[in-house]
Protein backbone atom coordinates (compact mmCIF):
# COMPACT_ATOMS: atom_id res chain seq x y z
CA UNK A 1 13.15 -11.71 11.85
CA UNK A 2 11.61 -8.20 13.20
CA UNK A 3 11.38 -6.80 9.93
CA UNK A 4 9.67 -9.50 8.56
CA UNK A 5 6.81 -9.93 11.57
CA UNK A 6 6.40 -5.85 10.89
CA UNK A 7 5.81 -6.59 7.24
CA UNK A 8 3.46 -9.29 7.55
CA UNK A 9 1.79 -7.07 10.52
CA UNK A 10 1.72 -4.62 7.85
CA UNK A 11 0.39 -6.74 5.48
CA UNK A 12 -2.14 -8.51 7.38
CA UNK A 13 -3.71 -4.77 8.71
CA UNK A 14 -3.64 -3.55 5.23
CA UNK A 15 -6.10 -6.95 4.29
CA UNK A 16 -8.25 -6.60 6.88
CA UNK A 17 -8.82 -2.70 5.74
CA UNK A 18 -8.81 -3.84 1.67
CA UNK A 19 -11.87 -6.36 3.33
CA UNK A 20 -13.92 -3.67 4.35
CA UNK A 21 -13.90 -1.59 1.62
CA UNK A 22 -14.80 -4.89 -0.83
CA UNK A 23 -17.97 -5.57 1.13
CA UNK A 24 -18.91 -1.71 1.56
CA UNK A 25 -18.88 -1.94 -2.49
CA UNK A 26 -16.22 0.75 -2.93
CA UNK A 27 -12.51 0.85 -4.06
CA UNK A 28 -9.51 2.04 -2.76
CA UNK A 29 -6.69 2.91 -4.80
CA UNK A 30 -2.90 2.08 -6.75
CA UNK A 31 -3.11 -1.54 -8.09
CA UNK A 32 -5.59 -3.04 -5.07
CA UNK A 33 -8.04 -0.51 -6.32
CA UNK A 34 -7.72 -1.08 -9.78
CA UNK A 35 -7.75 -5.11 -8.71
CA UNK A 36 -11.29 -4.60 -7.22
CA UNK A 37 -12.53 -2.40 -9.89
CA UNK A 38 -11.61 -5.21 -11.92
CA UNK A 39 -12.92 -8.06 -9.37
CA UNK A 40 -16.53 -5.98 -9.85
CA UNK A 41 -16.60 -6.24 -13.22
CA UNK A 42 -15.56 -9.59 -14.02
CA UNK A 43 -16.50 -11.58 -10.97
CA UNK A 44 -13.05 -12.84 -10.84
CA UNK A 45 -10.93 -13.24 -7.15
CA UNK A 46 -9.02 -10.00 -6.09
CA UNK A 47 -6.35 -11.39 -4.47
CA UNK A 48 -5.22 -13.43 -8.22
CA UNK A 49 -6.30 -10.24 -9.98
CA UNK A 50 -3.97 -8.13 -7.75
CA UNK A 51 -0.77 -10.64 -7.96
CA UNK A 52 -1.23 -10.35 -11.77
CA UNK A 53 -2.10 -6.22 -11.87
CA UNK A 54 1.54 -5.92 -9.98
CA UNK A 55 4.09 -7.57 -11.90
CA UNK A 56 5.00 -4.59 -14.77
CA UNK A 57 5.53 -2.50 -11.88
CA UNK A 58 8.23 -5.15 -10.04
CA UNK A 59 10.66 -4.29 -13.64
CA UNK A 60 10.80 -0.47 -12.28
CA UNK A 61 11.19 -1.27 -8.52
CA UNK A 62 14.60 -3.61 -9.42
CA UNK A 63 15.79 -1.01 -11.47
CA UNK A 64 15.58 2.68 -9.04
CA UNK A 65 14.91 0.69 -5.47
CA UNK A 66 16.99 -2.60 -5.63
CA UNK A 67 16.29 -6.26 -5.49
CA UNK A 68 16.43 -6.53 -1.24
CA UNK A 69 12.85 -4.01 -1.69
CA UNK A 70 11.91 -5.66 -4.57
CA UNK A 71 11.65 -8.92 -2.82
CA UNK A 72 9.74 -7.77 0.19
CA UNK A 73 7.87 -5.90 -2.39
CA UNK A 74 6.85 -9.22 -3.94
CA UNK A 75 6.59 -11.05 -0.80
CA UNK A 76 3.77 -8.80 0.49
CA UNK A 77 2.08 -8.63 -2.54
CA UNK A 78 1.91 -12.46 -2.59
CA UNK A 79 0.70 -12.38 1.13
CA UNK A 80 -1.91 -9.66 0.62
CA UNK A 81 -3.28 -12.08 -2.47
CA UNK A 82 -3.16 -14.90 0.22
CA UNK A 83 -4.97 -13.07 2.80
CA UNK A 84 -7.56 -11.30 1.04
CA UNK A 85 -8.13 -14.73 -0.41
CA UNK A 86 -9.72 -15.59 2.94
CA UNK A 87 -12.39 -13.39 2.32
CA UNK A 88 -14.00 -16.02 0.14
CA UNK A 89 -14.83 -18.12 2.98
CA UNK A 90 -16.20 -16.00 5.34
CA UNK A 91 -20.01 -15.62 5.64
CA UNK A 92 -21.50 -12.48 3.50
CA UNK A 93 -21.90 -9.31 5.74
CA UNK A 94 -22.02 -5.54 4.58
CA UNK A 95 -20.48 -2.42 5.91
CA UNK A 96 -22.08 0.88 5.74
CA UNK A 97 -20.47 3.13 2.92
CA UNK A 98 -19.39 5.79 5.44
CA UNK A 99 -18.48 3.63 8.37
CA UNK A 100 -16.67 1.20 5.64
CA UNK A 101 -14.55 4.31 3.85
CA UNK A 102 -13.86 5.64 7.21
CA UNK A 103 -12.66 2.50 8.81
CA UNK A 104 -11.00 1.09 5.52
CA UNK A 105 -8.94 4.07 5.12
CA UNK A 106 -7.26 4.30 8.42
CA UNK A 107 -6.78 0.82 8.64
CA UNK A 108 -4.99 0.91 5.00
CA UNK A 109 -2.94 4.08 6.26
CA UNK A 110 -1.41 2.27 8.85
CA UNK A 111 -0.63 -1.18 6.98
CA UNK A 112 1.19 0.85 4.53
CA UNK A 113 2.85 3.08 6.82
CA UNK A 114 3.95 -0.24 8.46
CA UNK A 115 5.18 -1.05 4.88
CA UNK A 116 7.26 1.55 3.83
CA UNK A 117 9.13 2.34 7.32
CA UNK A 118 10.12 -1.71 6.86
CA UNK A 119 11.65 -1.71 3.09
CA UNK A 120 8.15 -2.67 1.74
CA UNK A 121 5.22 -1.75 -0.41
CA UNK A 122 2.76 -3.15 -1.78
CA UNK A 123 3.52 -2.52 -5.67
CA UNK A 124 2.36 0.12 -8.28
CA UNK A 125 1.95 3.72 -6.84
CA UNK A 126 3.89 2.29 -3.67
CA UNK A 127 7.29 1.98 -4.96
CA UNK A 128 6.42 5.13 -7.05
CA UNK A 129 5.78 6.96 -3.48
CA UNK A 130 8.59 5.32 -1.80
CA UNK A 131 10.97 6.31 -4.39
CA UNK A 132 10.09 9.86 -4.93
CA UNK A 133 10.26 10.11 -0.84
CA UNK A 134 13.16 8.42 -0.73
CA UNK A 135 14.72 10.37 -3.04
CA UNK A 136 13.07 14.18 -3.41
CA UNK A 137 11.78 13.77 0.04
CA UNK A 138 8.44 14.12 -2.21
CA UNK A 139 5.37 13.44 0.29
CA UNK A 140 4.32 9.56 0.15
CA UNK A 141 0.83 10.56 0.99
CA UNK A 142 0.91 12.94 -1.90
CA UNK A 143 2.32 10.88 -4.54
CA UNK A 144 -0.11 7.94 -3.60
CA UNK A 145 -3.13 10.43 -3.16
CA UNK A 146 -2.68 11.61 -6.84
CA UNK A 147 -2.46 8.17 -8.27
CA UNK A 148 -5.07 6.69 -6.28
CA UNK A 149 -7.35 9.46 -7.40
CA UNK A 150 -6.64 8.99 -11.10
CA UNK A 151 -7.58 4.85 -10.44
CA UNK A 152 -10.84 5.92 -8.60
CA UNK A 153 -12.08 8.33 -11.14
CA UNK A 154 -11.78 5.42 -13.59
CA UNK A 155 -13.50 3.16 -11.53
CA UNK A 156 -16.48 5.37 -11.63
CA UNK A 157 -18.44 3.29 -14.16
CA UNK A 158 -18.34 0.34 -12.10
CA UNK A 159 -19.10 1.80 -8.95
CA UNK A 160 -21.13 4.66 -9.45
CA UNK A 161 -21.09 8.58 -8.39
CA UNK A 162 -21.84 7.94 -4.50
CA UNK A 163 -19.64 5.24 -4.42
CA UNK A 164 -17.15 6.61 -6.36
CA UNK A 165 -17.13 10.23 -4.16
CA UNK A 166 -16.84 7.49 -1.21
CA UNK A 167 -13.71 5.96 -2.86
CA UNK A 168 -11.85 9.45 -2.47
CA UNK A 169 -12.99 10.00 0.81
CA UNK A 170 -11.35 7.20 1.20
CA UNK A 171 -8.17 7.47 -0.22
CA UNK A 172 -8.01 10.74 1.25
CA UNK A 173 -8.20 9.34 4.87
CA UNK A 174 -5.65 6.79 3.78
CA UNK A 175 -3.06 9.71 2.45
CA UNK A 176 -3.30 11.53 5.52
CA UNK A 177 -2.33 8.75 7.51
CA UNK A 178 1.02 7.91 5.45
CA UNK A 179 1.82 11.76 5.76
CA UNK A 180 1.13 11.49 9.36
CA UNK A 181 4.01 8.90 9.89
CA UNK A 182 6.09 10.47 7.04
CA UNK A 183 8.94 11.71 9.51
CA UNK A 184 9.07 8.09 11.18
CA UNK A 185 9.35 6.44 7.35
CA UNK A 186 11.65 8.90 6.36
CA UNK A 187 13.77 7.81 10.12
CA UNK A 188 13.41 4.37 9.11
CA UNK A 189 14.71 4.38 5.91
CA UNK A 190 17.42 6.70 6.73
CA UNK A 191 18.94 4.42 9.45
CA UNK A 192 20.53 2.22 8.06
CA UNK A 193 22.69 4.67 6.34
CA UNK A 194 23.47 6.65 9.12
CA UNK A 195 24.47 3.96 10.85
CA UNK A 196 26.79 3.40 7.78
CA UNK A 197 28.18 6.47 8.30
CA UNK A 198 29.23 6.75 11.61
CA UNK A 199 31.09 3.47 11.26
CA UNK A 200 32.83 4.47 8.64
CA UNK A 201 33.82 8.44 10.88
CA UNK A 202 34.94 5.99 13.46
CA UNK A 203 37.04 3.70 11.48
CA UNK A 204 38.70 6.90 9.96
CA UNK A 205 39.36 8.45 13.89
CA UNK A 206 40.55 5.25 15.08
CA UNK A 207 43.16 5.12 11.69
């Protein structure tokens, strides 16, 4: 029951951040980026846009990460897509670019950090990130840094230059937050092994 009110915690900071960044008109990245580049350029909802953008990616998450993190995988996308969905009824307001990429980026950085400590991600570069961390011990803000860049830089057209400069800032802020908490994901995810192991060292004293 704990991990699950830590993953919709996660989840519900990570909307609130994906939000701000729609109404300051730029675009974060992995799939929720590419969902709003696509949302700007065909008028069509994010949050169905970024339920459909997910599901090649769910085919290599059950393969290398397992079908326990390939279910809260797909439950958090589904609750991002239902919280973001909110958006639609709330009155229109705009943030300013800088105070929206600052804002947007830390609040993202923490939902996701959230995430990934809890056996969760939100699809695409996630599991990508998660994996390689998991793993290599590769840097998750890294791995999702690189990727998000490549989805901004082809988001330019729809965004423009400013905007699109904004987006990294963005993403940036966002990376450095993951790599902040990368020792407390990497403590997270190692637990339950540990645990694993010294119940098995005790069984074998005790025999």
């Amino acid at each position: 029951m704990k991990k699950w009110f830590m993953i919709f915690l996660g989840v519900l900071i990570v909307s609130t951040g994906v939000i701000i960044l729609k109404h300051t008109h730029v675009v974060t990245g992995g799939t929720a980026g590419l969902s709003l580049n696509l949302a700007y350029l065909f008028g069509l909802p994010f949050s169905v846009l970024f339920f459909i953008v997910n599901i090649p990616f769910y085919i290599f998450s059950v393969v290398q990460m397992g079908w326990k993190f390939t279910l809260y995988t797909i439950a958090s996308v589904s609750l991002l897509s239902g919280l973001t969905s909110i958006d639609q009824w709330l009155p229109a307001f705009s943030v300013p670019v800088w105070v929206g990429v600052s804002a947007g980026g830390v609040i993202i950085g923490l939902g996701l950090s959230i995430l990934f400590a809890n056996g969760s991600s939100l699809g695409g570069a996630n599991i990508l990130a998660l994996f390689l961390h998991k793993k290599y011990k590769f840097n998750p803000g890294v791995t999702t840094f690189i990727f998000d860049f490549i989805v901004v830089a082809t988001s330019l057209y729809a965004v423009g230059l400013l905007r699109g400069v904004s987006s990294v800032f963005s993403i940036a802020i966002t990376s450095i937050v993951i790599s902040y908490f990368k020792n407390y994901i990497a403590t997270k995810q190692e637990k339950p092994v540990r645990s694993k192991n010294v119940a098995v060292k005790k069984h074998t004293v005790e025999a």
